[in-house]
PDB file of N, CA and C in Angstrom:
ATOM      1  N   UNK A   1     140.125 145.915 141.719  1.00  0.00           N
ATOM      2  CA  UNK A   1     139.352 146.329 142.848  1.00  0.00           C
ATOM      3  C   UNK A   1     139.303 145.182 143.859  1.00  0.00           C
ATOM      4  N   UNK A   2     139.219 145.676 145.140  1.00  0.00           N
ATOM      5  CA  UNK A   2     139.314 144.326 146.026  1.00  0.00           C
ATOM      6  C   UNK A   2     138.604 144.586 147.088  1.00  0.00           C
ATOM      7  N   UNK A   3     137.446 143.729 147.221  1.00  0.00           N
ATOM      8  CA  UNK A   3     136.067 143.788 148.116  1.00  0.00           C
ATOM      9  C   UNK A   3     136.484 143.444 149.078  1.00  0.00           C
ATOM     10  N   UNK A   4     136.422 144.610 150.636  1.00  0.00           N
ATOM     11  CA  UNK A   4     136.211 144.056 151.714  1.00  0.00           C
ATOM     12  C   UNK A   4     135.416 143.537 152.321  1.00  0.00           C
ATOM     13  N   UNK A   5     134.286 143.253 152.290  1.00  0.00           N
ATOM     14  CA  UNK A   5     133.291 142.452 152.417  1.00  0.00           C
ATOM     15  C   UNK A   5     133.381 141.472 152.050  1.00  0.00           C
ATOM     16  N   UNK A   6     134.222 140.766 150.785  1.00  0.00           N
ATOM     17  CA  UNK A   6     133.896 139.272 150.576  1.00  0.00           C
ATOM     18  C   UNK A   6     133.642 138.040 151.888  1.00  0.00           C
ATOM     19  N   UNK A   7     133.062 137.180 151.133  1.00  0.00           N
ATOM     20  CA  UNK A   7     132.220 136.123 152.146  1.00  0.00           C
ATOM     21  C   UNK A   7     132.321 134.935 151.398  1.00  0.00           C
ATOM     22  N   UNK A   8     132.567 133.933 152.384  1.00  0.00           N
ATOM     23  CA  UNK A   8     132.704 132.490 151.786  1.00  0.00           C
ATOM     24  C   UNK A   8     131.731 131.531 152.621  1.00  0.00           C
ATOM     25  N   UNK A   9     130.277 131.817 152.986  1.00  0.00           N
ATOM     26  CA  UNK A   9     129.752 130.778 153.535  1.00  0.00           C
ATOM     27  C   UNK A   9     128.539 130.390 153.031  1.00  0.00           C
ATOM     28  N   UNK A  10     127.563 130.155 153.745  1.00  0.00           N
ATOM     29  CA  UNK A  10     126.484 129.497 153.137  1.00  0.00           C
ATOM     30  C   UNK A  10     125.773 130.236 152.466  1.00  0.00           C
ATOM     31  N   UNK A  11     125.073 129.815 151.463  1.00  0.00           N
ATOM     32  CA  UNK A  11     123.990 130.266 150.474  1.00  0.00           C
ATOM     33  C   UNK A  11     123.006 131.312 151.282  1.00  0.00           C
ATOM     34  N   UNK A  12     122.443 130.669 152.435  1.00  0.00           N
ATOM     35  CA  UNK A  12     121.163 131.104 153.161  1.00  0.00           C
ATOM     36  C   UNK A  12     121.619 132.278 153.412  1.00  0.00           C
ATOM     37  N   UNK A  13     122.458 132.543 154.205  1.00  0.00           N
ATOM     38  CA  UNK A  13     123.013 133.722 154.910  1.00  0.00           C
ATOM     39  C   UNK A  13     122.637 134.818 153.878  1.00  0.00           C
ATOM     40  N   UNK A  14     123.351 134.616 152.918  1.00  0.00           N
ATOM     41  CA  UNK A  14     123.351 135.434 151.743  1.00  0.00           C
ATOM     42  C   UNK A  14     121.684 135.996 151.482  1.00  0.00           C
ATOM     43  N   UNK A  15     121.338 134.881 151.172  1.00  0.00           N
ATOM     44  CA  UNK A  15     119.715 135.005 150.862  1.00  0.00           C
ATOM     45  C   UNK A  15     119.072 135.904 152.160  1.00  0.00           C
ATOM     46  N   UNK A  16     118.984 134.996 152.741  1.00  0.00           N
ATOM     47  CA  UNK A  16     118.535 136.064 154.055  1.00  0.00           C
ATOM     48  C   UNK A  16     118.924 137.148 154.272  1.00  0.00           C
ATOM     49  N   UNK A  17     119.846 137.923 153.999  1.00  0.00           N
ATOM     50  CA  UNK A  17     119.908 139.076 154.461  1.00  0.00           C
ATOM     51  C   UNK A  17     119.473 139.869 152.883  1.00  0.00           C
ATOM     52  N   UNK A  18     118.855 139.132 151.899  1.00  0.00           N
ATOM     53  CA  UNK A  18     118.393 140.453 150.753  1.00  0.00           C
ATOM     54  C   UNK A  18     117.131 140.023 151.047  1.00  0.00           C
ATOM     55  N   UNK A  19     116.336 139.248 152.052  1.00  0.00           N
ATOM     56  CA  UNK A  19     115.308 139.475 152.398  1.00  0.00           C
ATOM     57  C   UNK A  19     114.605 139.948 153.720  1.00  0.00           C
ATOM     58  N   UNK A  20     116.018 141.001 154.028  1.00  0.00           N
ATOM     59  CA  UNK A  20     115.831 141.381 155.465  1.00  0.00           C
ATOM     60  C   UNK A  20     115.145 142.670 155.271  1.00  0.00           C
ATOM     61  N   UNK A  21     115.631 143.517 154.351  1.00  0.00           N
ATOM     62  CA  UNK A  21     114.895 145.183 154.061  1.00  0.00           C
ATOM     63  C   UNK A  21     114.537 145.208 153.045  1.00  0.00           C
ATOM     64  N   UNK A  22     113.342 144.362 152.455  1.00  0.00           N
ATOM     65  CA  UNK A  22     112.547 144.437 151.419  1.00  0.00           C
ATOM     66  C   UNK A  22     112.415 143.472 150.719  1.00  0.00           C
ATOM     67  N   UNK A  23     113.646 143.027 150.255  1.00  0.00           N
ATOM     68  CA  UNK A  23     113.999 141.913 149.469  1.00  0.00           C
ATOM     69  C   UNK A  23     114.051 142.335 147.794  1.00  0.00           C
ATOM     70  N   UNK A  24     113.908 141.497 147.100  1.00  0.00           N
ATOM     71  CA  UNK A  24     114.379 141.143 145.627  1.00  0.00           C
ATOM     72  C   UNK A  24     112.695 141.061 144.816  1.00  0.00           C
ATOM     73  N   UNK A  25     112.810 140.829 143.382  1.00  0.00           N
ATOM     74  CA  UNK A  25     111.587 140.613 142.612  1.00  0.00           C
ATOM     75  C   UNK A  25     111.536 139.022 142.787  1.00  0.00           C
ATOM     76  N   UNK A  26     110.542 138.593 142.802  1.00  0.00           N
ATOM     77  CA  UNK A  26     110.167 136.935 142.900  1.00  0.00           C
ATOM     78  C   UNK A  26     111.356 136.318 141.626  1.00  0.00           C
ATOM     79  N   UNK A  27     111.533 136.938 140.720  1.00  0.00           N
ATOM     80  CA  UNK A  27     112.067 136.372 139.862  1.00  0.00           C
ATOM     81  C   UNK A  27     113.596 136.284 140.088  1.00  0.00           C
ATOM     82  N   UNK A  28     113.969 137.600 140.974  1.00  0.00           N
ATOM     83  CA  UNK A  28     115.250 136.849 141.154  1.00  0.00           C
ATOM     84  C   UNK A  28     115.689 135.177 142.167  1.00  0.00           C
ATOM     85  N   UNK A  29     114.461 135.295 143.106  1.00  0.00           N
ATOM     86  CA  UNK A  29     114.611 134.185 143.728  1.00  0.00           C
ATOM     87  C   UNK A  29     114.409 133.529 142.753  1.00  0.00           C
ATOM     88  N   UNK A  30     113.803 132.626 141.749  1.00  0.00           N
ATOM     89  CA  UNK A  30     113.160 132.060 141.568  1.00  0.00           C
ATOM     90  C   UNK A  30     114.547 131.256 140.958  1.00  0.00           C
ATOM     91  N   UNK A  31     115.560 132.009 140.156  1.00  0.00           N
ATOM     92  CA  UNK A  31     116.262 132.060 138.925  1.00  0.00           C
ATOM     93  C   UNK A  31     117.347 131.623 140.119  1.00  0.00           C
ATOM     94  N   UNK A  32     117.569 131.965 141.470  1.00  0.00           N
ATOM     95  CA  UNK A  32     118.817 131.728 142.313  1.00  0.00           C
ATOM     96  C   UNK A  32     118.413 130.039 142.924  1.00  0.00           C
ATOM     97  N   UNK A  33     117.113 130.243 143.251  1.00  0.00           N
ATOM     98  CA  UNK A  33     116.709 128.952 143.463  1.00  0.00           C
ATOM     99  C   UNK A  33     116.666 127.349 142.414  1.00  0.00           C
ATOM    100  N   UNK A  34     116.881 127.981 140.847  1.00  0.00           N
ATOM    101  CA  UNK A  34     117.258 126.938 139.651  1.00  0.00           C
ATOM    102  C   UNK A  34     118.379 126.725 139.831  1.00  0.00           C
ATOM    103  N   UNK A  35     119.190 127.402 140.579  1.00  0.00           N
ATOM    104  CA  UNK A  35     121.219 127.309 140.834  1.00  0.00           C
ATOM    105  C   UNK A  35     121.285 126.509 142.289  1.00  0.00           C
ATOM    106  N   UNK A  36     120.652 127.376 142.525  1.00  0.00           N
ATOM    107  CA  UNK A  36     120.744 126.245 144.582  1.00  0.00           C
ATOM    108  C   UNK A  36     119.793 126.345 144.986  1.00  0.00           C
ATOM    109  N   UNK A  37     118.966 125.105 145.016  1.00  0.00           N
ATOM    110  CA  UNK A  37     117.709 125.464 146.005  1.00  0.00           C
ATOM    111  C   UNK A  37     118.267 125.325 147.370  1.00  0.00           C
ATOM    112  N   UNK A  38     117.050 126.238 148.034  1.00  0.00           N
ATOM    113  CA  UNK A  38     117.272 126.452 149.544  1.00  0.00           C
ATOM    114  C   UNK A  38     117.226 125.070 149.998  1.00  0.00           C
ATOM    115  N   UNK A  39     118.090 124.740 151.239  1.00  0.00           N
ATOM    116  CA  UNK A  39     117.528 123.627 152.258  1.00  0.00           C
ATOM    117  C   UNK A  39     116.380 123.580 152.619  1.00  0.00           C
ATOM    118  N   UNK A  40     115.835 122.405 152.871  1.00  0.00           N
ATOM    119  CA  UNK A  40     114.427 122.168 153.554  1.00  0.00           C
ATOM    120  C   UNK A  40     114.602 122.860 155.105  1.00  0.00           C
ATOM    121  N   UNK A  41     113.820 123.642 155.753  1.00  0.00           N
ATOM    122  CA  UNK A  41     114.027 124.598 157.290  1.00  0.00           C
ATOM    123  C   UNK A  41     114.490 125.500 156.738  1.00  0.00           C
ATOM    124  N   UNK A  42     114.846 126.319 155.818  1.00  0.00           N
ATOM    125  CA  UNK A  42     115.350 127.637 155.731  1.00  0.00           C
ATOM    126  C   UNK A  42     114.929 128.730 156.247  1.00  0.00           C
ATOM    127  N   UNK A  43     113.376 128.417 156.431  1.00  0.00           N
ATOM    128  CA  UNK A  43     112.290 129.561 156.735  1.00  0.00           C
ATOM    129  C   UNK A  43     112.735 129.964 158.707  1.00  0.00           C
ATOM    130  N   UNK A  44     112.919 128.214 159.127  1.00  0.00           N
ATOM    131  CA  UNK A  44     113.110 128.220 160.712  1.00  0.00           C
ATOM    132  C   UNK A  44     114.623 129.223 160.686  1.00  0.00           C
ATOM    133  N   UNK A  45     115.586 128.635 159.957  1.00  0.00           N
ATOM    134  CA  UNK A  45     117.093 129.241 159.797  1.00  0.00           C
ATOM    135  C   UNK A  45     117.037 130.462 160.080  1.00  0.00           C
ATOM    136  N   UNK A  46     116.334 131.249 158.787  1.00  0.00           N
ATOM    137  CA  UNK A  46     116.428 132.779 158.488  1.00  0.00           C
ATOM    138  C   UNK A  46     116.558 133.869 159.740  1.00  0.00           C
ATOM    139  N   UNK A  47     115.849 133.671 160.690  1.00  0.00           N
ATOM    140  CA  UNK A  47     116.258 134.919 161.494  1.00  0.00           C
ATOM    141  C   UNK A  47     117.335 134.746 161.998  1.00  0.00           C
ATOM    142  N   UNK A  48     118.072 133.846 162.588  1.00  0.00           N
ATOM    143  CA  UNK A  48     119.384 133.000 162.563  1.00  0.00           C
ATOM    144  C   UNK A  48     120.454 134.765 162.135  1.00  0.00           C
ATOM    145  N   UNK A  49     120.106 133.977 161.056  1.00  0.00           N
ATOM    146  CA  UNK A  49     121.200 134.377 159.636  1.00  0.00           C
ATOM    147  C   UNK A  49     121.040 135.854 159.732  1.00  0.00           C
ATOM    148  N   UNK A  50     119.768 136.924 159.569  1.00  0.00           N
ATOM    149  CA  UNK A  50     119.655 138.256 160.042  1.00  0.00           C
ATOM    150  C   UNK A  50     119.802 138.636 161.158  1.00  0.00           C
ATOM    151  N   UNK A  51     119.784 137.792 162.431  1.00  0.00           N
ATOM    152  CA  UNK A  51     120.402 138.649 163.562  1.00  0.00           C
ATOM    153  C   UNK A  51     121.670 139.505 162.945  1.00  0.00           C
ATOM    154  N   UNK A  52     122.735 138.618 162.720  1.00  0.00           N
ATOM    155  CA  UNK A  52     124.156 139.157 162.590  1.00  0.00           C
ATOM    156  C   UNK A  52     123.950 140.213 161.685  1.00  0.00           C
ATOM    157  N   UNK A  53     123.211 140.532 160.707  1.00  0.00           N
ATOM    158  CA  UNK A  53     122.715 141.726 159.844  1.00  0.00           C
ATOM    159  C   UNK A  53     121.999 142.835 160.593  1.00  0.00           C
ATOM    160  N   UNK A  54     121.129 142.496 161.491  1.00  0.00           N
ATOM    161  CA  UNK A  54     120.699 143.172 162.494  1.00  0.00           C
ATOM    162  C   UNK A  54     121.451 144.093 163.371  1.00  0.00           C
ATOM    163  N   UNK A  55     122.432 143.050 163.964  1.00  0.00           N
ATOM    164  CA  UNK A  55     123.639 143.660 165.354  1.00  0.00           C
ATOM    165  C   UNK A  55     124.238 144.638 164.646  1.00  0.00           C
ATOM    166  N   UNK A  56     124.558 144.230 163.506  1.00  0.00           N
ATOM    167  CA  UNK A  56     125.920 145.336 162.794  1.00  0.00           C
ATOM    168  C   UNK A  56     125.166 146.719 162.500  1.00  0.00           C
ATOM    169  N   UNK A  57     123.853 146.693 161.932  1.00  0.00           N
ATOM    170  CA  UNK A  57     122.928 148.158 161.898  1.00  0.00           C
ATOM    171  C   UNK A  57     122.937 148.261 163.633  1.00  0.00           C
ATOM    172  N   UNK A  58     122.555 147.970 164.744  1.00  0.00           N
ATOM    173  CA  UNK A  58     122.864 148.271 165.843  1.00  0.00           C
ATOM    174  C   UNK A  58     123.993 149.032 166.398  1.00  0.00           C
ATOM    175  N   UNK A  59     124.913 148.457 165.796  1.00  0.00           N
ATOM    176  CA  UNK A  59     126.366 149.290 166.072  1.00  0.00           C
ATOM    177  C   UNK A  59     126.760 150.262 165.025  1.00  0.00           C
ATOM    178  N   UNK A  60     126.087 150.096 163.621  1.00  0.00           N
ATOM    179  CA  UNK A  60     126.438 151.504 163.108  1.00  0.00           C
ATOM    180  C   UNK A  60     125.087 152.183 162.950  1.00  0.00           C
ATOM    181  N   UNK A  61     124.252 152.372 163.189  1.00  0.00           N
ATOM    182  CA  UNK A  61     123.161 153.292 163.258  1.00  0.00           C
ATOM    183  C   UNK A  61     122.185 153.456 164.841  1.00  0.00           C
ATOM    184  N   UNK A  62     122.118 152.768 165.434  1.00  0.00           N
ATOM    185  CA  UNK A  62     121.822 152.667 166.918  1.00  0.00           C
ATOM    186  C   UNK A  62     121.167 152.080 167.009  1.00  0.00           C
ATOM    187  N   UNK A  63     119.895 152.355 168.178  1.00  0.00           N
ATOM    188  CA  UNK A  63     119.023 151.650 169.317  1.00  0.00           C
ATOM    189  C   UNK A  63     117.574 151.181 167.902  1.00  0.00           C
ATOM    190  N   UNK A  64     118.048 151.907 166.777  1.00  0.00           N
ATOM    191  CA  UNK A  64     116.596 151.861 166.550  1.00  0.00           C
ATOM    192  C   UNK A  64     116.290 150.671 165.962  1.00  0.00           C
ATOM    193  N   UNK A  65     117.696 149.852 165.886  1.00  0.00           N
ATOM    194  CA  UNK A  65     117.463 148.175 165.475  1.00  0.00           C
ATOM    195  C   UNK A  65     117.139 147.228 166.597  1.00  0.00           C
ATOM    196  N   UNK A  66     116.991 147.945 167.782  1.00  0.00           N
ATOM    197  CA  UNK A  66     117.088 146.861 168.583  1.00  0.00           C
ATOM    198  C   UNK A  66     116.074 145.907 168.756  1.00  0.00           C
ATOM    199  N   UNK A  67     114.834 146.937 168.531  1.00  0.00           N
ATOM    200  CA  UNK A  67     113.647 146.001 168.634  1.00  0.00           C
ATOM    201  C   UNK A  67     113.301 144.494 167.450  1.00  0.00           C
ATOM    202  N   UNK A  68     114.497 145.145 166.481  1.00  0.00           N
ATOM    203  CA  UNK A  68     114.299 144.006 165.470  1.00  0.00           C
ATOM    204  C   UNK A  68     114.951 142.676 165.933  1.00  0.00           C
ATOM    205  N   UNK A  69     115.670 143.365 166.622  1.00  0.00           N
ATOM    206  CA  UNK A  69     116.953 142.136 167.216  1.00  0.00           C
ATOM    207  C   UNK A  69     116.176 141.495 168.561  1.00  0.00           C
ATOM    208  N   UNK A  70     115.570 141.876 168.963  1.00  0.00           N
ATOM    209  CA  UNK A  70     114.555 141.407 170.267  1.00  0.00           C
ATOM    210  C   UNK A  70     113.442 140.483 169.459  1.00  0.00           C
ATOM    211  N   UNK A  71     112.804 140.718 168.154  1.00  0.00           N
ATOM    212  CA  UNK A  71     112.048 140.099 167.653  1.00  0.00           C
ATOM    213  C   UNK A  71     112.144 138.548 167.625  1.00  0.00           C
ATOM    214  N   UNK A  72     113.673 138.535 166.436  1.00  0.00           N
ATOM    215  CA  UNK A  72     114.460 137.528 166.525  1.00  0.00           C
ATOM    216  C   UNK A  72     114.805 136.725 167.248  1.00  0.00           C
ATOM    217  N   UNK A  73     114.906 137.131 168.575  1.00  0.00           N
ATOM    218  CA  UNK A  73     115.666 136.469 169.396  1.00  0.00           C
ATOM    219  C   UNK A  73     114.511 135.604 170.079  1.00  0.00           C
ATOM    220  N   UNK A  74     113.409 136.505 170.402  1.00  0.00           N
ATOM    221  CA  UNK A  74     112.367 135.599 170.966  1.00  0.00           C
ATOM    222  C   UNK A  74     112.325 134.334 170.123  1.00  0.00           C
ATOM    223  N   UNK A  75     111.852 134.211 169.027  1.00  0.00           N
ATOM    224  CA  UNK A  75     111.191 133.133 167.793  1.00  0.00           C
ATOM    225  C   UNK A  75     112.705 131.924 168.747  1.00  0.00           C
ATOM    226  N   UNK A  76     113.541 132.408 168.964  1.00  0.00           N
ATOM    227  CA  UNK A  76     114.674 131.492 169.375  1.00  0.00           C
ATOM    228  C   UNK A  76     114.668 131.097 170.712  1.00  0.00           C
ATOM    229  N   UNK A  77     114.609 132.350 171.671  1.00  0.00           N
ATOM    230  CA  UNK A  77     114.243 132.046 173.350  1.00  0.00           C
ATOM    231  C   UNK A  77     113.928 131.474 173.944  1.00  0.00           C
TER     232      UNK A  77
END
């Protein structure tokens, strides 16, 4: 089988976007965080990292992400 989606970059990215629509049980962080802890600023990072998770629901489902993507962008603006 051969994943089109594969990804080769940073940890955060990753993280951040399974804590964009709900997220995980504490325990899975907890157990990912004994393997790599996050960088110190991750918290500042994170919307960063979900815009691009954001845009792509924008372009395949519509307008109704936009306001999330306006959220984001301010904290940055």
């Amino acid at each position: 089988m051969i994943d089109p989606a594969v990804f080769y970059g940073h940890s955060e990215f990753e993280i951040a976007f399974t804590e964009l629509f709900g997220g995980f049980p504490p325990s899975f962080y907890s157990a990912y965080q004994e393997i790599l802890p996050l960088s110190d600023g991750y918290q500042d990072r994170k919307g960063l990292y979900q815009l691009f998770y954001l845009l792509v629901h924008v372009n395949l489902f519509g307008s109704s992400y936009v306001p999330s993507v306006k959220r984001v962008l301010e904290k940055y603006v």
